[in-house]
PDB file of N, CA and C in Angstrom:
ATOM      1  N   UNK A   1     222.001 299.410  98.305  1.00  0.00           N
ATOM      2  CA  UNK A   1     222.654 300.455  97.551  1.00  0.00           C
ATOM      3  C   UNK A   1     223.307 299.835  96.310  1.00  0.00           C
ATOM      4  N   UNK A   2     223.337 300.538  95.119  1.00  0.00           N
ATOM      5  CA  UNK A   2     223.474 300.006  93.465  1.00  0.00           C
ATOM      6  C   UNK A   2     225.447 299.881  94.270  1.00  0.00           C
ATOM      7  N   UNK A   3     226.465 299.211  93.582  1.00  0.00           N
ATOM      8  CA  UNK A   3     227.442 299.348  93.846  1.00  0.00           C
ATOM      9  C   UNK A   3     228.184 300.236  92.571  1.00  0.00           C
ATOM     10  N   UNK A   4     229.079 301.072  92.839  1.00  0.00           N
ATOM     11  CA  UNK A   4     229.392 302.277  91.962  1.00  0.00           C
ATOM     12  C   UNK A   4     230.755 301.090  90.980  1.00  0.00           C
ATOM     13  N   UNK A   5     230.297 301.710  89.596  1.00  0.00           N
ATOM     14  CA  UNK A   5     231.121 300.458  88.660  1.00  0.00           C
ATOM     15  C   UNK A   5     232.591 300.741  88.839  1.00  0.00           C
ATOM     16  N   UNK A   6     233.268 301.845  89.337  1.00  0.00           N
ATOM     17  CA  UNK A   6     234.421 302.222  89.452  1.00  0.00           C
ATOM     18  C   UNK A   6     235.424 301.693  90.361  1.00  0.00           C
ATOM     19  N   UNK A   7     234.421 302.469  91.909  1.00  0.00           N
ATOM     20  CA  UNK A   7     234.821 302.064  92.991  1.00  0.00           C
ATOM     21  C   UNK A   7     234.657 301.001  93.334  1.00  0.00           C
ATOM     22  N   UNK A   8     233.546 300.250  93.479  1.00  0.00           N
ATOM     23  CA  UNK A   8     232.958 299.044  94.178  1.00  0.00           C
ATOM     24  C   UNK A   8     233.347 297.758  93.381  1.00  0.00           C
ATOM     25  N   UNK A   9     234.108 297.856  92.334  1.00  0.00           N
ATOM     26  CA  UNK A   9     234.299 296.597  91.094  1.00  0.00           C
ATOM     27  C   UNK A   9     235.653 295.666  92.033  1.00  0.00           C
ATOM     28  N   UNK A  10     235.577 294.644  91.624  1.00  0.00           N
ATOM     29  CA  UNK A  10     236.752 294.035  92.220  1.00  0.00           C
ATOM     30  C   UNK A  10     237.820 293.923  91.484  1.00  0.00           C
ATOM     31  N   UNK A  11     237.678 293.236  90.050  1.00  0.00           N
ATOM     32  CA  UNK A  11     238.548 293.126  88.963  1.00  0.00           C
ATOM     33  C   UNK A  11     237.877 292.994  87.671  1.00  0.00           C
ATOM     34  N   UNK A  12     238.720 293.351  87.015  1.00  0.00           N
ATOM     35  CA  UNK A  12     238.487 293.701  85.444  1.00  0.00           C
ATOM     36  C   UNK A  12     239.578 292.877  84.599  1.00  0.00           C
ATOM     37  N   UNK A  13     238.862 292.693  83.454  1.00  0.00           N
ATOM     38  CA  UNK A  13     240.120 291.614  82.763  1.00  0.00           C
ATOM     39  C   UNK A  13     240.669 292.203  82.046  1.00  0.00           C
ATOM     40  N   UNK A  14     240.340 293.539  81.356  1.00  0.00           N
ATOM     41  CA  UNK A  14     240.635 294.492  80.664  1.00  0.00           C
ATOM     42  C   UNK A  14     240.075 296.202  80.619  1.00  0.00           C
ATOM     43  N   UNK A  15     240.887 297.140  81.137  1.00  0.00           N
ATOM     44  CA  UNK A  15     240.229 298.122  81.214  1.00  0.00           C
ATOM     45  C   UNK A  15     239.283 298.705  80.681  1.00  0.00           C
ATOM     46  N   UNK A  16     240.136 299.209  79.794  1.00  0.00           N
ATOM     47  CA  UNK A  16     239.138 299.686  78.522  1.00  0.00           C
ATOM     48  C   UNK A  16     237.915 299.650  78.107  1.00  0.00           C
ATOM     49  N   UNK A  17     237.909 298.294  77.947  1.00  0.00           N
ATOM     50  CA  UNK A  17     236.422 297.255  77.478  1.00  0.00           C
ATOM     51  C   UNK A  17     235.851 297.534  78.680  1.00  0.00           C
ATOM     52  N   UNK A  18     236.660 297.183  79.877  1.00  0.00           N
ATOM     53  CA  UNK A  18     235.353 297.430  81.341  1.00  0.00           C
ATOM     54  C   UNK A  18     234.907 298.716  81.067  1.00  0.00           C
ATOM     55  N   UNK A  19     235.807 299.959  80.996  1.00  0.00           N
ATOM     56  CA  UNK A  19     234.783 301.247  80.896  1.00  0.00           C
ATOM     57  C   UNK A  19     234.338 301.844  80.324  1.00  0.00           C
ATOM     58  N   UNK A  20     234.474 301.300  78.683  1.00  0.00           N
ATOM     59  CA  UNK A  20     233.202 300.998  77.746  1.00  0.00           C
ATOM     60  C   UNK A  20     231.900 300.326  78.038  1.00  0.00           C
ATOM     61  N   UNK A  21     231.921 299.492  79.234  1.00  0.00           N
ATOM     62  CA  UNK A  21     230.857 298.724  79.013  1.00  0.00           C
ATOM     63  C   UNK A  21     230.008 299.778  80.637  1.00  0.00           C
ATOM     64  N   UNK A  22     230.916 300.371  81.328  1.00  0.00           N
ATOM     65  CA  UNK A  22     230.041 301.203  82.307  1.00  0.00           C
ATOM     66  C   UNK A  22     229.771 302.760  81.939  1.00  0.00           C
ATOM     67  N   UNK A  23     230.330 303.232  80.775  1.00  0.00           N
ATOM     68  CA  UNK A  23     230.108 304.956  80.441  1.00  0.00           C
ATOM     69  C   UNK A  23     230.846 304.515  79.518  1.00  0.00           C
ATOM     70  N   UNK A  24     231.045 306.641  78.504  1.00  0.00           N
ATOM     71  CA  UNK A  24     231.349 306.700  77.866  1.00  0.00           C
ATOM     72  C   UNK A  24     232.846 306.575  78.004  1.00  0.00           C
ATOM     73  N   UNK A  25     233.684 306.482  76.951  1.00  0.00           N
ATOM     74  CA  UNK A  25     235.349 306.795  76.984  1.00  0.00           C
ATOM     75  C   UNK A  25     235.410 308.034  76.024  1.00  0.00           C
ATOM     76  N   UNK A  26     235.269 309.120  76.826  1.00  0.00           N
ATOM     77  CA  UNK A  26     235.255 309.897  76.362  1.00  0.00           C
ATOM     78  C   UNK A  26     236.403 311.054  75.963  1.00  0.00           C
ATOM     79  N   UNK A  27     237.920 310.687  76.426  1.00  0.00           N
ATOM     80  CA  UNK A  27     239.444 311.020  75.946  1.00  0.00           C
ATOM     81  C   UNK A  27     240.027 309.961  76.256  1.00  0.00           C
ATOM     82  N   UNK A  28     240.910 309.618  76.077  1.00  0.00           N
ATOM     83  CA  UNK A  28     242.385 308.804  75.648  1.00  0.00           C
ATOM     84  C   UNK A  28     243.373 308.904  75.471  1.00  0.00           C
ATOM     85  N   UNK A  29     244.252 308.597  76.732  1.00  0.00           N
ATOM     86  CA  UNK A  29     245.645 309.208  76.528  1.00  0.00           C
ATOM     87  C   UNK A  29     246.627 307.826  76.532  1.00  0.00           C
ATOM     88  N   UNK A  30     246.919 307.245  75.440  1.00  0.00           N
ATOM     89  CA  UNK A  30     247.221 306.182  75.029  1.00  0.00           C
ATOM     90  C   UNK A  30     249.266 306.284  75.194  1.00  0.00           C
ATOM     91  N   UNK A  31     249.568 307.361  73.973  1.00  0.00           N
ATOM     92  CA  UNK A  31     251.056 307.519  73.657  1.00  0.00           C
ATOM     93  C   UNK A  31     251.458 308.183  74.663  1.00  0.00           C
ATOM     94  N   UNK A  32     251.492 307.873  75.923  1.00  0.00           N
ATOM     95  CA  UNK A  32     252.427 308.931  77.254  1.00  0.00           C
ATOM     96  C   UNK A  32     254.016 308.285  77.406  1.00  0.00           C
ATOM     97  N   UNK A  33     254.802 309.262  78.004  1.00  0.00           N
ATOM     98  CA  UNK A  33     256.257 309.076  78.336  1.00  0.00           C
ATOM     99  C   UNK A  33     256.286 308.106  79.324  1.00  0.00           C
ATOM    100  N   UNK A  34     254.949 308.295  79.995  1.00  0.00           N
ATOM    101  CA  UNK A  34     255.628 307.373  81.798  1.00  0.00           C
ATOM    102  C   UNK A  34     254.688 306.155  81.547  1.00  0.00           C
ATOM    103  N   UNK A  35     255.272 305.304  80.341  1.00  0.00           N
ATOM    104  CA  UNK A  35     253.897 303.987  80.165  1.00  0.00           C
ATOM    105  C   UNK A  35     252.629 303.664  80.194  1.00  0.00           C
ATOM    106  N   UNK A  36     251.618 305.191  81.124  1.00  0.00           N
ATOM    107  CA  UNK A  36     250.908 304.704  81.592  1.00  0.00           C
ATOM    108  C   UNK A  36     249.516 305.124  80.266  1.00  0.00           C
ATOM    109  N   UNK A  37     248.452 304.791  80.351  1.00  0.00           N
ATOM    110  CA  UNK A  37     247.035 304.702  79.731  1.00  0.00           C
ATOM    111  C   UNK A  37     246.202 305.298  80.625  1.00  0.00           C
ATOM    112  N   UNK A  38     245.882 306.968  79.947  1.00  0.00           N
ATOM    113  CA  UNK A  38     244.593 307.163  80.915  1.00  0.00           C
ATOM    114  C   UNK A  38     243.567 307.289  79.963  1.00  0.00           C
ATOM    115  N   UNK A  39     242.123 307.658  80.766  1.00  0.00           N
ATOM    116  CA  UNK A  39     241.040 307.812  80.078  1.00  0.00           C
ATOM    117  C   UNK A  39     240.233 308.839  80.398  1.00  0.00           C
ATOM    118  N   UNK A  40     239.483 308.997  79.636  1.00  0.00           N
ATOM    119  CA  UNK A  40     238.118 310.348  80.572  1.00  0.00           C
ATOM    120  C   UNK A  40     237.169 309.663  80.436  1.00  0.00           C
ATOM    121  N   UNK A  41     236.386 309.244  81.040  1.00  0.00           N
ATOM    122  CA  UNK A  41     235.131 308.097  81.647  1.00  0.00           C
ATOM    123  C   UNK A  41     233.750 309.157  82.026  1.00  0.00           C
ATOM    124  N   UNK A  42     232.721 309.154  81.023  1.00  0.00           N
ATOM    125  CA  UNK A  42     231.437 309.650  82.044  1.00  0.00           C
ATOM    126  C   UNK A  42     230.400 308.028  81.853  1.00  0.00           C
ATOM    127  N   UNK A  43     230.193 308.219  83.611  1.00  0.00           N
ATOM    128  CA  UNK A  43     229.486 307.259  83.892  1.00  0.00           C
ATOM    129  C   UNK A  43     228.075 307.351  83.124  1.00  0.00           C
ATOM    130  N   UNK A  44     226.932 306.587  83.638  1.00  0.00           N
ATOM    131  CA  UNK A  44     225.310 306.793  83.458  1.00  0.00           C
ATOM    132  C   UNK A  44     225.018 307.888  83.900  1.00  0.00           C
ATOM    133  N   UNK A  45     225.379 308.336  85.192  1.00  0.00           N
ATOM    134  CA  UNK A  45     224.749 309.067  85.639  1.00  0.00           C
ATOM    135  C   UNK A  45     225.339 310.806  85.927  1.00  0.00           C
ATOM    136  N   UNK A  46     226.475 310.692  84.613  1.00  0.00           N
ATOM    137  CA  UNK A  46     226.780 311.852  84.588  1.00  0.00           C
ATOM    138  C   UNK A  46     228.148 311.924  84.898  1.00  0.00           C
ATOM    139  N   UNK A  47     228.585 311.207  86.005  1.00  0.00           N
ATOM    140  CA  UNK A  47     230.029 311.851  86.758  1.00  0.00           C
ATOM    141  C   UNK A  47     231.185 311.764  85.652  1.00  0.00           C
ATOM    142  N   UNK A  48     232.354 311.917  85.908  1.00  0.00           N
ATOM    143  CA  UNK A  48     233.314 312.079  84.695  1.00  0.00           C
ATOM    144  C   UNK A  48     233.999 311.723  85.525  1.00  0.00           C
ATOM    145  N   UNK A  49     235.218 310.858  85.550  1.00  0.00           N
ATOM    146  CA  UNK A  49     236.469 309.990  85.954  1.00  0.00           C
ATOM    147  C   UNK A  49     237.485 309.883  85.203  1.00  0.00           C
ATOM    148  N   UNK A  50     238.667 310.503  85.619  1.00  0.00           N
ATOM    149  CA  UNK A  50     240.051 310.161  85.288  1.00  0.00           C
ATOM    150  C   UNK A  50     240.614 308.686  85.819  1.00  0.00           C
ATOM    151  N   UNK A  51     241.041 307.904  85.232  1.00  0.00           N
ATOM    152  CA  UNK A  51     241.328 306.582  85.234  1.00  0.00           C
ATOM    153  C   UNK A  51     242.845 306.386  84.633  1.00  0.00           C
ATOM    154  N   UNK A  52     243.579 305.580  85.311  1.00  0.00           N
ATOM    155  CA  UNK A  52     244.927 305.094  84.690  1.00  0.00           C
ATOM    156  C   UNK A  52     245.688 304.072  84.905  1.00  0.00           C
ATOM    157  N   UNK A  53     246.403 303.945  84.181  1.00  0.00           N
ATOM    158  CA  UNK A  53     246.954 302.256  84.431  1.00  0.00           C
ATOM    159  C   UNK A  53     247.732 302.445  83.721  1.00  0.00           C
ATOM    160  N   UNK A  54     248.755 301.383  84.307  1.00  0.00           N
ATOM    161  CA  UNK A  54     249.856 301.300  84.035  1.00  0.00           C
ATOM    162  C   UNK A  54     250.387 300.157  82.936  1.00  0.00           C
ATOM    163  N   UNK A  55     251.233 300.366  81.883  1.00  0.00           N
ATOM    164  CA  UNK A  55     251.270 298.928  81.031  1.00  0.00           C
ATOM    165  C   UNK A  55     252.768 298.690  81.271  1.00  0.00           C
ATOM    166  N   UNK A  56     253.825 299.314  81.731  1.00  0.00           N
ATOM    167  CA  UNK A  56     254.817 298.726  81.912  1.00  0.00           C
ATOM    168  C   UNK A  56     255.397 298.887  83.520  1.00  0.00           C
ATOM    169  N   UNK A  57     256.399 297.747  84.040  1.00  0.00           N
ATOM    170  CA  UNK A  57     257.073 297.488  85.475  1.00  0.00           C
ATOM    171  C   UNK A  57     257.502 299.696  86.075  1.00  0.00           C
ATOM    172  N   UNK A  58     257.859 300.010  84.634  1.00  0.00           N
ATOM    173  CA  UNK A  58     258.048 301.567  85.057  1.00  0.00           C
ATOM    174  C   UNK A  58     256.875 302.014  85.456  1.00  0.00           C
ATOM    175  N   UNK A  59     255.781 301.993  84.768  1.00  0.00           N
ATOM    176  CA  UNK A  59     255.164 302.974  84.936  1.00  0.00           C
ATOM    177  C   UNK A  59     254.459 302.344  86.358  1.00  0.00           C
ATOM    178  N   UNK A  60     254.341 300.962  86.356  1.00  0.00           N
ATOM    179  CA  UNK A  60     253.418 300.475  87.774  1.00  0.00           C
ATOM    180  C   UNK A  60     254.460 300.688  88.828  1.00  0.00           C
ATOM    181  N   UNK A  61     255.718 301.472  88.930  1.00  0.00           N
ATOM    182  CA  UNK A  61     256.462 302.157  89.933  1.00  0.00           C
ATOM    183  C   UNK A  61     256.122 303.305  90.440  1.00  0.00           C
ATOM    184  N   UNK A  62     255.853 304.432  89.298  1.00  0.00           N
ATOM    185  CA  UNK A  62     255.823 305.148  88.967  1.00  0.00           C
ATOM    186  C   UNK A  62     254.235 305.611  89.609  1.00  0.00           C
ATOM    187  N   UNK A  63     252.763 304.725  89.343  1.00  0.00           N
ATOM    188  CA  UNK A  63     251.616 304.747  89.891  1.00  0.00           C
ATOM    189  C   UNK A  63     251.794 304.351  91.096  1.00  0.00           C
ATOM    190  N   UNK A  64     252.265 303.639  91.609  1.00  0.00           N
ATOM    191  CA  UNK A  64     252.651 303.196  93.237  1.00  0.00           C
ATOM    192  C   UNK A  64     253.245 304.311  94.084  1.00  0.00           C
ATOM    193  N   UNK A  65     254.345 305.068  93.457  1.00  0.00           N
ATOM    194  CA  UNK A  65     254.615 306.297  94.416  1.00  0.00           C
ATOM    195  C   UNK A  65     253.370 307.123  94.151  1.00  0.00           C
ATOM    196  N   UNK A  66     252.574 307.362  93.489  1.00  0.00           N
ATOM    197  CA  UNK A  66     251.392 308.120  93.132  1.00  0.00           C
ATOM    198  C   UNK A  66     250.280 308.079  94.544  1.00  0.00           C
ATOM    199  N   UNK A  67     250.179 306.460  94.579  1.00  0.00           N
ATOM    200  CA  UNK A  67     249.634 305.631  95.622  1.00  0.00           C
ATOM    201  C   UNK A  67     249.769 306.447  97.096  1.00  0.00           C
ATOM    202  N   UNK A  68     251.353 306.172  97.328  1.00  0.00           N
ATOM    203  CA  UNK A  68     251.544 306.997  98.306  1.00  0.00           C
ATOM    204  C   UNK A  68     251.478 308.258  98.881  1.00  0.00           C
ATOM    205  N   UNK A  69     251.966 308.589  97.655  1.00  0.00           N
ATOM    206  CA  UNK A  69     251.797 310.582  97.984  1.00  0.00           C
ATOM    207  C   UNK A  69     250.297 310.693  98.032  1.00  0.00           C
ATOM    208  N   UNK A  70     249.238 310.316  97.182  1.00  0.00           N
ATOM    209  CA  UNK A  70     247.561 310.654  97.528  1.00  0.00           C
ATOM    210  C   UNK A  70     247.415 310.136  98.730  1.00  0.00           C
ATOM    211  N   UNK A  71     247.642 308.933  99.363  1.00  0.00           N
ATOM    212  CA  UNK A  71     247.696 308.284 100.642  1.00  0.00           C
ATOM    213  C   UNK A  71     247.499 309.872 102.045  1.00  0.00           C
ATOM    214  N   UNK A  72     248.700 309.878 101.345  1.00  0.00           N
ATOM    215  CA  UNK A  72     249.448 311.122 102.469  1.00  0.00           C
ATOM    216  C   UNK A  72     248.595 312.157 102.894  1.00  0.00           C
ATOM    217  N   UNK A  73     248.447 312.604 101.479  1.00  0.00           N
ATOM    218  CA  UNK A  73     247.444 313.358 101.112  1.00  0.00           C
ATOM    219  C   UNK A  73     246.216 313.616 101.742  1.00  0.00           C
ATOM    220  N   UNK A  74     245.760 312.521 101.625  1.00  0.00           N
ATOM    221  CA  UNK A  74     244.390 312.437 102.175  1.00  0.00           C
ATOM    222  C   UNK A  74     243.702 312.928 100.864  1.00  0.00           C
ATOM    223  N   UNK A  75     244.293 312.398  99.162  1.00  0.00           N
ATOM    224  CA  UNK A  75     243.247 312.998  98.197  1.00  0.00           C
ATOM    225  C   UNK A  75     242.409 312.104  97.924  1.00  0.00           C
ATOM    226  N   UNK A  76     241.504 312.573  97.449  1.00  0.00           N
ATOM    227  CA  UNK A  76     239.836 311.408  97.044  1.00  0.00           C
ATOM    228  C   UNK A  76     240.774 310.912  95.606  1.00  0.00           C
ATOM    229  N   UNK A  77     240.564 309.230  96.053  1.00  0.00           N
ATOM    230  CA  UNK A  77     241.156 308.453  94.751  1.00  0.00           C
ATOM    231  C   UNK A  77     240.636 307.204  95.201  1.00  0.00           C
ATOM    232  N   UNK A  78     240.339 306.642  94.046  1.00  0.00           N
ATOM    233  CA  UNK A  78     240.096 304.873  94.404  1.00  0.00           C
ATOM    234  C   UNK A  78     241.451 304.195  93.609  1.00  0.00           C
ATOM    235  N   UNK A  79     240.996 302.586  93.461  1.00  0.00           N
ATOM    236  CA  UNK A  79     242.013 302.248  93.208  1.00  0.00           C
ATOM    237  C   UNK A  79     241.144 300.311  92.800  1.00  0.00           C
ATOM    238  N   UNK A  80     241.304 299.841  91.136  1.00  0.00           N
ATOM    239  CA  UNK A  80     240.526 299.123  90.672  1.00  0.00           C
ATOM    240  C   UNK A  80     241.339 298.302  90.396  1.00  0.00           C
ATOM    241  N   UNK A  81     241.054 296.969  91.210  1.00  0.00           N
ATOM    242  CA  UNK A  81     242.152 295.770  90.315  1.00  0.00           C
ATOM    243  C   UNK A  81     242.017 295.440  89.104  1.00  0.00           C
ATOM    244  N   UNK A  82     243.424 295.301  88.425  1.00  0.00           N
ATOM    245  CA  UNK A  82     243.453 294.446  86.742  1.00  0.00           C
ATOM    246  C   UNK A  82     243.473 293.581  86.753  1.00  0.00           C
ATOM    247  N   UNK A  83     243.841 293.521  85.524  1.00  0.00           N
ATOM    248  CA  UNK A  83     244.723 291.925  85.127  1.00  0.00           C
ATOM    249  C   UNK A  83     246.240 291.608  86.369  1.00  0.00           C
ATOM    250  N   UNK A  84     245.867 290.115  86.938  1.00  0.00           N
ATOM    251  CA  UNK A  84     246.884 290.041  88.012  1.00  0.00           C
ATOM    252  C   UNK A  84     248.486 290.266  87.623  1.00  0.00           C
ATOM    253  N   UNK A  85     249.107 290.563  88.071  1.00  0.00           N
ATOM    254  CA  UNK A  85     250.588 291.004  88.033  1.00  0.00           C
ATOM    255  C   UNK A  85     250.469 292.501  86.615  1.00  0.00           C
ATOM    256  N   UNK A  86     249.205 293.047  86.644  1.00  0.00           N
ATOM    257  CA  UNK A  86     249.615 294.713  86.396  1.00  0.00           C
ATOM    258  C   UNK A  86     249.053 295.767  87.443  1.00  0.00           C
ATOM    259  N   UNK A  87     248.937 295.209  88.659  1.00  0.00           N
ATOM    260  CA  UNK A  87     248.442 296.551  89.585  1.00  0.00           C
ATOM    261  C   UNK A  87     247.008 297.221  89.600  1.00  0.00           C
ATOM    262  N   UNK A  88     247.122 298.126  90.161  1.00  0.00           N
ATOM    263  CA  UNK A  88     245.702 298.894  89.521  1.00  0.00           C
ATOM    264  C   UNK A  88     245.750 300.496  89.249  1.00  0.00           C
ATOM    265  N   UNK A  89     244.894 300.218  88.508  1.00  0.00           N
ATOM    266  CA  UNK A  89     244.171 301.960  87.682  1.00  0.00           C
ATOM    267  C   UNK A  89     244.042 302.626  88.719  1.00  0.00           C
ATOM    268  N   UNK A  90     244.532 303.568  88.779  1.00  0.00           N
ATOM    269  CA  UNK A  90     244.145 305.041  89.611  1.00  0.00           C
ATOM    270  C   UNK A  90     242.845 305.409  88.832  1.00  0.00           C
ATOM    271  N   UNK A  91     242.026 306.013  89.808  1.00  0.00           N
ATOM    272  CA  UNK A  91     240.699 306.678  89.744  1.00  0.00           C
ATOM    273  C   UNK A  91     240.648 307.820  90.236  1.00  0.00           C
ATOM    274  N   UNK A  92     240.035 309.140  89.591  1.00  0.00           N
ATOM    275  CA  UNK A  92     240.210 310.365  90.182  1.00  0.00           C
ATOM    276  C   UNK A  92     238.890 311.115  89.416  1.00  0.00           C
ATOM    277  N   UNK A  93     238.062 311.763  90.464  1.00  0.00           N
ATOM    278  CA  UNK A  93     236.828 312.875  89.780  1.00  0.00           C
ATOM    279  C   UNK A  93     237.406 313.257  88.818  1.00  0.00           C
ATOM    280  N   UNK A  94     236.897 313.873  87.905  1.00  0.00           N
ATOM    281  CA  UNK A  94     237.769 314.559  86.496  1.00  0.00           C
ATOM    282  C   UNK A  94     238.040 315.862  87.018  1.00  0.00           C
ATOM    283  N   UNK A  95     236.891 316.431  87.600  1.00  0.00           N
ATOM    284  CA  UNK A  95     237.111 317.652  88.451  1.00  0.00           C
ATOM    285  C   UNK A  95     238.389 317.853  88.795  1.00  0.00           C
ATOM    286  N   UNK A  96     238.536 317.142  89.460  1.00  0.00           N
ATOM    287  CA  UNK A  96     239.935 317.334  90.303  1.00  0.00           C
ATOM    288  C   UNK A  96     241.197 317.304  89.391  1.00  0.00           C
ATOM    289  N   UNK A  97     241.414 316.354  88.173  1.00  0.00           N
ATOM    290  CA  UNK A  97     241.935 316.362  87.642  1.00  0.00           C
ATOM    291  C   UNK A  97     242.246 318.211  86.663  1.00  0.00           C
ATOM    292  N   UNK A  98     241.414 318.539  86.624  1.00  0.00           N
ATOM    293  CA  UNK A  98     241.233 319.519  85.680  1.00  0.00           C
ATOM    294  C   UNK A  98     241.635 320.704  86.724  1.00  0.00           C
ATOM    295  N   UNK A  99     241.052 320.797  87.820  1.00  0.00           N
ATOM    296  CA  UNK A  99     241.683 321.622  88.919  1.00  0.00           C
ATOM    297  C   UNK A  99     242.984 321.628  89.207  1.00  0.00           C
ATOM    298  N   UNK A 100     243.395 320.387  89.197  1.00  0.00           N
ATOM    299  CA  UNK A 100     245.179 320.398  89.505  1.00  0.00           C
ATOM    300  C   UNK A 100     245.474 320.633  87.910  1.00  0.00           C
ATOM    301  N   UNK A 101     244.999 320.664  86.936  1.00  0.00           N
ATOM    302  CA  UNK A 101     245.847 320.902  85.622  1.00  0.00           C
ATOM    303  C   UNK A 101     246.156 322.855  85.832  1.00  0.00           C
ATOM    304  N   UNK A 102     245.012 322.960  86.470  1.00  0.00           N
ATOM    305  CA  UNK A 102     244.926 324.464  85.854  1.00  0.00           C
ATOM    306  C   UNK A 102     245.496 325.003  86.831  1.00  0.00           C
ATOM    307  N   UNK A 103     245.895 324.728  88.278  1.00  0.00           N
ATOM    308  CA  UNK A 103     246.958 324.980  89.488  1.00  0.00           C
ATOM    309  C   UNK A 103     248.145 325.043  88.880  1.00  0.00           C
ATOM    310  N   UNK A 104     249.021 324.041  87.926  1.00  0.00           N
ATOM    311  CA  UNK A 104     250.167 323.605  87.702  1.00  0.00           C
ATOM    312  C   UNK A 104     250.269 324.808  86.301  1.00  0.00           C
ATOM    313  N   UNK A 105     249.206 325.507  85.683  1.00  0.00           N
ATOM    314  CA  UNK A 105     248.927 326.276  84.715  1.00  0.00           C
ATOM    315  C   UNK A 105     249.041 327.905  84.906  1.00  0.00           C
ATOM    316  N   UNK A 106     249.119 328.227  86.697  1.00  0.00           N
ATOM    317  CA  UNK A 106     248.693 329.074  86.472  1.00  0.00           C
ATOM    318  C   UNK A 106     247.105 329.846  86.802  1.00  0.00           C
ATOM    319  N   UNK A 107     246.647 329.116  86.212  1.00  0.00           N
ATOM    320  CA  UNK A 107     245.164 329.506  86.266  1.00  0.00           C
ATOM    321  C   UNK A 107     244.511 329.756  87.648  1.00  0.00           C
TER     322      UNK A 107
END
């Protein structure tokens, strides 16, 4: 079985560049309040991935209770090592992402 570049990766030396080099980067949410860097990712083969990471000690607090509550949850999330001593990127279908936007919307 091909190993999926998201899930199955061990570490990355730099995000970004890693998911440039497996799909498109196709949004960018760079200037956020809670430190963190997300992205909108479509792979080769179509899928679309919400991705995030953390660049400061806040925000890799901040993704760690995240950690837990999906834990709890039981929500579909992976979870991709960085660069050592910054944690890792949350991974999420975009789907889902866009589903909980439009829950919290109303919609």
């Amino acid at each position: 079985m091909t190993p999926h570049p998201l899930l199955d990766v061990a570490e990355v030396a730099r995000t970004e560049s890693y998911l440039r080099t497996v799909g498109e980067v196709f949004r960018a949410f760079r200037d956020q309040d809670s430190g963190c860097v997300s992205y909108g990712v479509r792979l080769a083969d179509g899928e679309r991935w919400f991705v995030k990471e953390a660049t400061t000690d806040a925000a890799q607090h901040s993704l760690n209770r995240a950690r837990a509550f999906h834990r709890a949850a039981r929500h579909q999330c992976g979870f991709v090592p960085n660069q050592p001593g910054q944690g890792q990127p949350k991974r999420y279908p975009w789907h889902l992402v866009l589903d909980a936007a439009q829950d919290l919307a109303g919609n």
